[in-house]
Protein backbone atom coordinates (compact mmCIF):
# COMPACT_ATOMS: atom_id res chain seq x y z
CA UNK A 1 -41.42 -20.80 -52.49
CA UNK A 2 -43.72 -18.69 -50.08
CA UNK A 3 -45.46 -22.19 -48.71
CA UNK A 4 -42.14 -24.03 -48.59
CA UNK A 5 -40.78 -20.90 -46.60
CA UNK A 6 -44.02 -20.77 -44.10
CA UNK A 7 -43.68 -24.75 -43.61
CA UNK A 8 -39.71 -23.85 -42.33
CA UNK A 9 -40.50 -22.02 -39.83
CA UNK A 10 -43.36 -23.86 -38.61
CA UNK A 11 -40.99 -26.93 -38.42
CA UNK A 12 -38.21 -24.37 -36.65
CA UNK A 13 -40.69 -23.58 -34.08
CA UNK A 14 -42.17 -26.74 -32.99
CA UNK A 15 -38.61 -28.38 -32.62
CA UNK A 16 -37.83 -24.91 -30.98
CA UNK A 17 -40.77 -25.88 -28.64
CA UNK A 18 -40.52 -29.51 -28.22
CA UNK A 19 -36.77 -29.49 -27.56
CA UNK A 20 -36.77 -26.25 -24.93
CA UNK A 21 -36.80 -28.41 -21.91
CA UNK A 22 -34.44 -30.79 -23.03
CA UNK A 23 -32.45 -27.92 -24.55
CA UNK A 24 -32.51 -26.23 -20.95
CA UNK A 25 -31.08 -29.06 -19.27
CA UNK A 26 -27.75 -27.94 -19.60
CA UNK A 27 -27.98 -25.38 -17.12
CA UNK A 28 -28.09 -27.88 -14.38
CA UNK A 29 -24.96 -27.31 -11.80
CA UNK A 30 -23.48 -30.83 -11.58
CA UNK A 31 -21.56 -29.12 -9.03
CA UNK A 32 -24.90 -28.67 -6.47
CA UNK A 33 -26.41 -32.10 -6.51
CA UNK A 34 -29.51 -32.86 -4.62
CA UNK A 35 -28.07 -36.55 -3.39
CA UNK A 36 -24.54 -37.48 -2.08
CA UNK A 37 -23.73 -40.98 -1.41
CA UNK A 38 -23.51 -41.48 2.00
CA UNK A 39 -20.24 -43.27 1.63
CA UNK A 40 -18.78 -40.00 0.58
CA UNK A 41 -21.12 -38.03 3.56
CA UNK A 42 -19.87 -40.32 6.08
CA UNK A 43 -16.36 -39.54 6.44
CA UNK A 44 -16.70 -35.45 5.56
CA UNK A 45 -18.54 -35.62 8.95
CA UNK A 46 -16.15 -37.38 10.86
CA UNK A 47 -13.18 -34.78 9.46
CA UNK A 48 -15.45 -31.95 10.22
CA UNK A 49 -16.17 -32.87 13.34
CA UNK A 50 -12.37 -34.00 14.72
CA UNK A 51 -11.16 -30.64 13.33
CA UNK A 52 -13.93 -28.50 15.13
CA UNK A 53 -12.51 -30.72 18.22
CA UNK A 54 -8.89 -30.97 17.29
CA UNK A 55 -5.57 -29.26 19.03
CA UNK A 56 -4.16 -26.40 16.55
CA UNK A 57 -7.33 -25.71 14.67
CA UNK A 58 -10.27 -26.42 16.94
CA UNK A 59 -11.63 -25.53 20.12
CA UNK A 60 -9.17 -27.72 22.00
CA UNK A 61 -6.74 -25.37 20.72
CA UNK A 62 -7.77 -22.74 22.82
CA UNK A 63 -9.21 -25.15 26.05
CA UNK A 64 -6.04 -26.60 26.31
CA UNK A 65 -4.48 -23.55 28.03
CA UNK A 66 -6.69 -24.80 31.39
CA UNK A 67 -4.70 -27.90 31.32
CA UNK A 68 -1.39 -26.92 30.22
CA UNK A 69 -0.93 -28.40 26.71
CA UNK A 70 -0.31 -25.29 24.77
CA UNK A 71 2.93 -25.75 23.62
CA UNK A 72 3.13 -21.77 22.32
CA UNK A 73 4.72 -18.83 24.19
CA UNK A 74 1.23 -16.71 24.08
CA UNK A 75 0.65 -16.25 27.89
CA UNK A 76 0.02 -20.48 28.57
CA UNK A 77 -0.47 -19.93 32.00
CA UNK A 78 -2.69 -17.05 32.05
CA UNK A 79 -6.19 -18.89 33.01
CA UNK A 80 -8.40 -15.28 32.44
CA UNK A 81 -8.96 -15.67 28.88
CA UNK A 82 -10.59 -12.76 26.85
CA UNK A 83 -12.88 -13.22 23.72
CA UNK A 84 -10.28 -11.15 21.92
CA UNK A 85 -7.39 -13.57 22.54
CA UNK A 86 -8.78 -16.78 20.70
CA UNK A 87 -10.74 -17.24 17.51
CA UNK A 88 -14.10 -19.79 18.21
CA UNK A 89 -15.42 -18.94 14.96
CA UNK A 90 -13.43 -22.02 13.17
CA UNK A 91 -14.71 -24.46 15.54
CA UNK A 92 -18.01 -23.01 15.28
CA UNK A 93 -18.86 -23.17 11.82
CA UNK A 94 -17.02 -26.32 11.54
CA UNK A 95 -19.52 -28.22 13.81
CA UNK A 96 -22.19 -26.65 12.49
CA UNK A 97 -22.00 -25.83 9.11
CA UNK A 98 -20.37 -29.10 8.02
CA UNK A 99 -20.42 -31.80 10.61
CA UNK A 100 -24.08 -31.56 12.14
CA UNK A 101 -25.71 -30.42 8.81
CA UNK A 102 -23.81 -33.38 6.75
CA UNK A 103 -24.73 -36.42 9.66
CA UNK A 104 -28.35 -34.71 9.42
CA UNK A 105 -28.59 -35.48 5.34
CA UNK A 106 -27.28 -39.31 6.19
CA UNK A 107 -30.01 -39.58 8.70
CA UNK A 108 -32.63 -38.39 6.37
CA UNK A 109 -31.45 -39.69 3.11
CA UNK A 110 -30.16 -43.19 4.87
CA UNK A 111 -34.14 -43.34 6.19
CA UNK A 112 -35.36 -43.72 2.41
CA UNK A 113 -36.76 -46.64 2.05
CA UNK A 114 -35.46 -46.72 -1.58
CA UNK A 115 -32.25 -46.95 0.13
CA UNK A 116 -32.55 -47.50 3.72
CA UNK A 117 -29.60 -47.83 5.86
CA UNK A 118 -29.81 -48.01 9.45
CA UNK A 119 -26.09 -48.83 10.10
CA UNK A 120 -25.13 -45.39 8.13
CA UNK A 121 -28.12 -43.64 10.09
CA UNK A 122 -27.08 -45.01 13.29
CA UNK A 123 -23.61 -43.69 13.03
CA UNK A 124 -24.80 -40.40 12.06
CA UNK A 125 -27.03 -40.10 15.18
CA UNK A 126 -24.45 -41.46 17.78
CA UNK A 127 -21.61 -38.34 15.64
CA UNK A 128 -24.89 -35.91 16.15
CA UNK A 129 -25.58 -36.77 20.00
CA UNK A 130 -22.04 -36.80 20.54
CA UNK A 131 -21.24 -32.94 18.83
CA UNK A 132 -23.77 -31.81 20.62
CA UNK A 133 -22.78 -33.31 23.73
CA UNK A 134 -19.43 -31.31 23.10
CA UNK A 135 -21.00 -28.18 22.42
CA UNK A 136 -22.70 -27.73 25.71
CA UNK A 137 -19.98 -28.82 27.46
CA UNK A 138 -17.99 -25.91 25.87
CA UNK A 139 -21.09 -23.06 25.68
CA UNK A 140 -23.82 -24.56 27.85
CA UNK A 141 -26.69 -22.86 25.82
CA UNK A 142 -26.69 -23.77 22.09
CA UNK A 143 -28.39 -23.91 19.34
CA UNK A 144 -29.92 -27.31 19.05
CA UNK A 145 -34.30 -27.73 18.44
CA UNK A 146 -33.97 -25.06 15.56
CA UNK A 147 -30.52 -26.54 14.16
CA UNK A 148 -30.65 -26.47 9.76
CA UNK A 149 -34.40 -25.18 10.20
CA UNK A 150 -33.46 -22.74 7.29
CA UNK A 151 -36.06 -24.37 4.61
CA UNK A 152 -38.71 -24.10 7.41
CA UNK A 153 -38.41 -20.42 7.96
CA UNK A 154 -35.99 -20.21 10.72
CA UNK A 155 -33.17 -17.29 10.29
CA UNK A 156 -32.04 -16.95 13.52
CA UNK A 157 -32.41 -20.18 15.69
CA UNK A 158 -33.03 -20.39 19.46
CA UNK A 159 -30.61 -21.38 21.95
CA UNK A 160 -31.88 -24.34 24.06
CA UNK A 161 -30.84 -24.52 27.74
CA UNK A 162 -27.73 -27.08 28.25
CA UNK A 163 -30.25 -28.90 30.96
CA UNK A 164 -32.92 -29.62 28.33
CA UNK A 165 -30.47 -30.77 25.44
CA UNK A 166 -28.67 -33.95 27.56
CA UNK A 167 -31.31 -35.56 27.79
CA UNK A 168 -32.63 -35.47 23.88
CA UNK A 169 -29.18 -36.90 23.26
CA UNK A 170 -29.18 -39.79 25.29
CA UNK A 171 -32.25 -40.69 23.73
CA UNK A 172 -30.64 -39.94 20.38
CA UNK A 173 -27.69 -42.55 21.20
CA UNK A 174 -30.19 -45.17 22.23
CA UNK A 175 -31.85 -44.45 18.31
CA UNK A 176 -28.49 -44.77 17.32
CA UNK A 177 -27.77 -48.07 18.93
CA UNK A 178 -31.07 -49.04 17.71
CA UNK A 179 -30.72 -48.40 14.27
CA UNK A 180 -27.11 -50.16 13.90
CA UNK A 181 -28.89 -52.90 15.37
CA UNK A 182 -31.58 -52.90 12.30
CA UNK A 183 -31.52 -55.18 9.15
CA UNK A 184 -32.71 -52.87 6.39
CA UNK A 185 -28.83 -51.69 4.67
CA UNK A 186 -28.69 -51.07 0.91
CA UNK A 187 -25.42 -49.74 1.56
CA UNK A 188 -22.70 -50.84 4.46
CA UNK A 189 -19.76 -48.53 5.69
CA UNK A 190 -16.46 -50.41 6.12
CA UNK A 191 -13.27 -48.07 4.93
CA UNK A 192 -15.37 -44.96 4.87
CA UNK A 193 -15.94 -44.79 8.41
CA UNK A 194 -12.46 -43.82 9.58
CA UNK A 195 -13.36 -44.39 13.11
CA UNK A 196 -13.99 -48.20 13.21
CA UNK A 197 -14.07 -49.28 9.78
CA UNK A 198 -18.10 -50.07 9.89
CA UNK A 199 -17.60 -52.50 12.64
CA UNK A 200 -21.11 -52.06 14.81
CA UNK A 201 -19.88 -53.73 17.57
CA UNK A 202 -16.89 -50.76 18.28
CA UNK A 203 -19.71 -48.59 17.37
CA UNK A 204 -22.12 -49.59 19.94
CA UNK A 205 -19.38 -49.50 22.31
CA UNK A 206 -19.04 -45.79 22.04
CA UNK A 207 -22.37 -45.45 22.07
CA UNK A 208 -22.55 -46.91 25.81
CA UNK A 209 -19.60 -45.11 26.84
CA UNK A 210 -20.66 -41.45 25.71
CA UNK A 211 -23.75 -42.17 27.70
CA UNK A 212 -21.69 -42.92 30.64
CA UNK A 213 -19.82 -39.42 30.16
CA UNK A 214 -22.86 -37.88 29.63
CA UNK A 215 -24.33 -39.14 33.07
CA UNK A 216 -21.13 -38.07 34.98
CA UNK A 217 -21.81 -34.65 33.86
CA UNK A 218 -25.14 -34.89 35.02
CA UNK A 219 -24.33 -36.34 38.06
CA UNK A 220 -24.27 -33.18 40.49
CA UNK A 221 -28.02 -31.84 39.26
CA UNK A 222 -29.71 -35.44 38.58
CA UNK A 223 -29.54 -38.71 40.56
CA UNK A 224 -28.11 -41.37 38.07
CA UNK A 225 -26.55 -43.81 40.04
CA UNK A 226 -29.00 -46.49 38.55
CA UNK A 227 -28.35 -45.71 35.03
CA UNK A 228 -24.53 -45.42 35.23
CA UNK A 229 -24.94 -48.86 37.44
CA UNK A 230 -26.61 -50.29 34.32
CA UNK A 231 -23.59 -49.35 32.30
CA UNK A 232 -21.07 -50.63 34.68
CA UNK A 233 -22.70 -53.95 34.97
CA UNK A 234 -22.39 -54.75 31.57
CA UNK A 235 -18.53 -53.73 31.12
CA UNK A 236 -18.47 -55.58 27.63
CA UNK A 237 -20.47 -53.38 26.07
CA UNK A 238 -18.04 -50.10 27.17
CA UNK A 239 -15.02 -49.16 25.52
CA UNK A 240 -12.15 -51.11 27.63
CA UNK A 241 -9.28 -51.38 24.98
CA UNK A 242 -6.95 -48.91 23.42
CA UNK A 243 -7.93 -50.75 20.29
CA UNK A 244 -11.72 -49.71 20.44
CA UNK A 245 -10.93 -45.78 21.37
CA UNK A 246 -13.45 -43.90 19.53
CA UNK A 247 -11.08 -41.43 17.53
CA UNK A 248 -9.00 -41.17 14.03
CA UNK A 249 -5.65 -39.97 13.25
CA UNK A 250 -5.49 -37.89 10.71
CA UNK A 251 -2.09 -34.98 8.94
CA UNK A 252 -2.90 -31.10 8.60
């Protein structure tokens, strides 16, 4: 009895042992996974990033009192806005926390050469350059070399000068353009891009013309006339339909 009971537990312990790991799998959150497909990515950026933009919920909610489209009774034509009259903190996290950091994961994870996909990746860079392009336009100085830095170190990123930033994303739509122009696609987007349905060719379009907006802005502190006479001479490749507008409709 005493040797059957000693052989038990050594049995009990070495299944205790060998099937701990396997046993502690269960704790895994299936609600924190460490890959999203970037069908599903795709699209949460493009919401994020039209409602950090959008009338009634965005930062065009409170610009549009300089052009007269706030329909509300809160003082429309008073031009001297205050901090404490409007709420930035939506849009701001918004952009941020959701838009920039989800396009950032497609352009990493759509790199993989497991699963490369340069029409996913281009997408995401053309959505990143153009954010961005938005954000200096509305704060000048943003965040933008030390943007989701947090596994590096960095608590409490930098704000880059607006002048520096333009630049870096012009370069970042040419990647863009680049990449949609690549062969290597596991994956394709066509009804989870709610902008243009994967179709590369809108996409490039947009690409062109947010350079050309980006050069008009820079027009009065850089000469550009050569690069915006580049664009012009090649009208095809510019947005020049209702049909090709780079936006989505979407119900609050």
């Amino acid at each position: 009895m005493k040797k059957y009971s000693i052989l038990t537990i050594l049995i009990f312990v070495a299944l205790v042992f060998t099937g701990c790991k396997k046993y502690l799998d269960v704790n895994k959150n299936e609600n924190d996974p460490t890959e999203v497909p970037l069908s599903t990515l795709l699209p949460a950026a493009q919401v994020s990033l039209a409602n950090s933009l959008a009338m009634g919920y965005g930062f065009s909610n409170i610009l549009a009192v300089y052009t007269h489209q706030m329909t509300t009774r809160e003082s429309p034509d008073q031009y001297g806005i205050l901090p404490s009259e409007f709420y930035l903190n939506q849009g701001w996290a918004e952009i941020y926390e959701n838009a920039l950091a989800d396009l950032d994961v497609i352009i990493s994870q759509g790199s993989e050469d497991a699963a490369r996909s340069d029409i996913y990746v281009g997408m995401a860079k053309i959505l990143k350059a153009y954010a961005f392009s938005q954000l200096v336009d509305i704060f000048g100085d943003v965040p933008f070399s030390d943007f989701n830095k947090f596994p590096e170190g960095v608590r409490t990123p930098k704000f880059d000068g607006s002048s520096d930033i333009y630049p870096t994303l012009l370069t970042m739509l040419d990647e863009g353009i680049a990449s949609l122009n690549g062969t290597e696609n596991a994956t394709s987007p066509t009804s989870d891009d709610l902008i243009y349905k994967g179709d590369k060719t809108k996409w490039i379009k947009a690409a062109n013309t947010i350079k050309l907006k980006l050069y008009t802005q820079m027009r009065k502190v850089k000469d550009v006339q050569s690069e915006v006479q580049a664009l012009l001479g090649t009208p095809a490749n510019l947005i020049n339909m209702t049909s090709e507008s780079f936006y989505f409709l979407m119900d609050h």
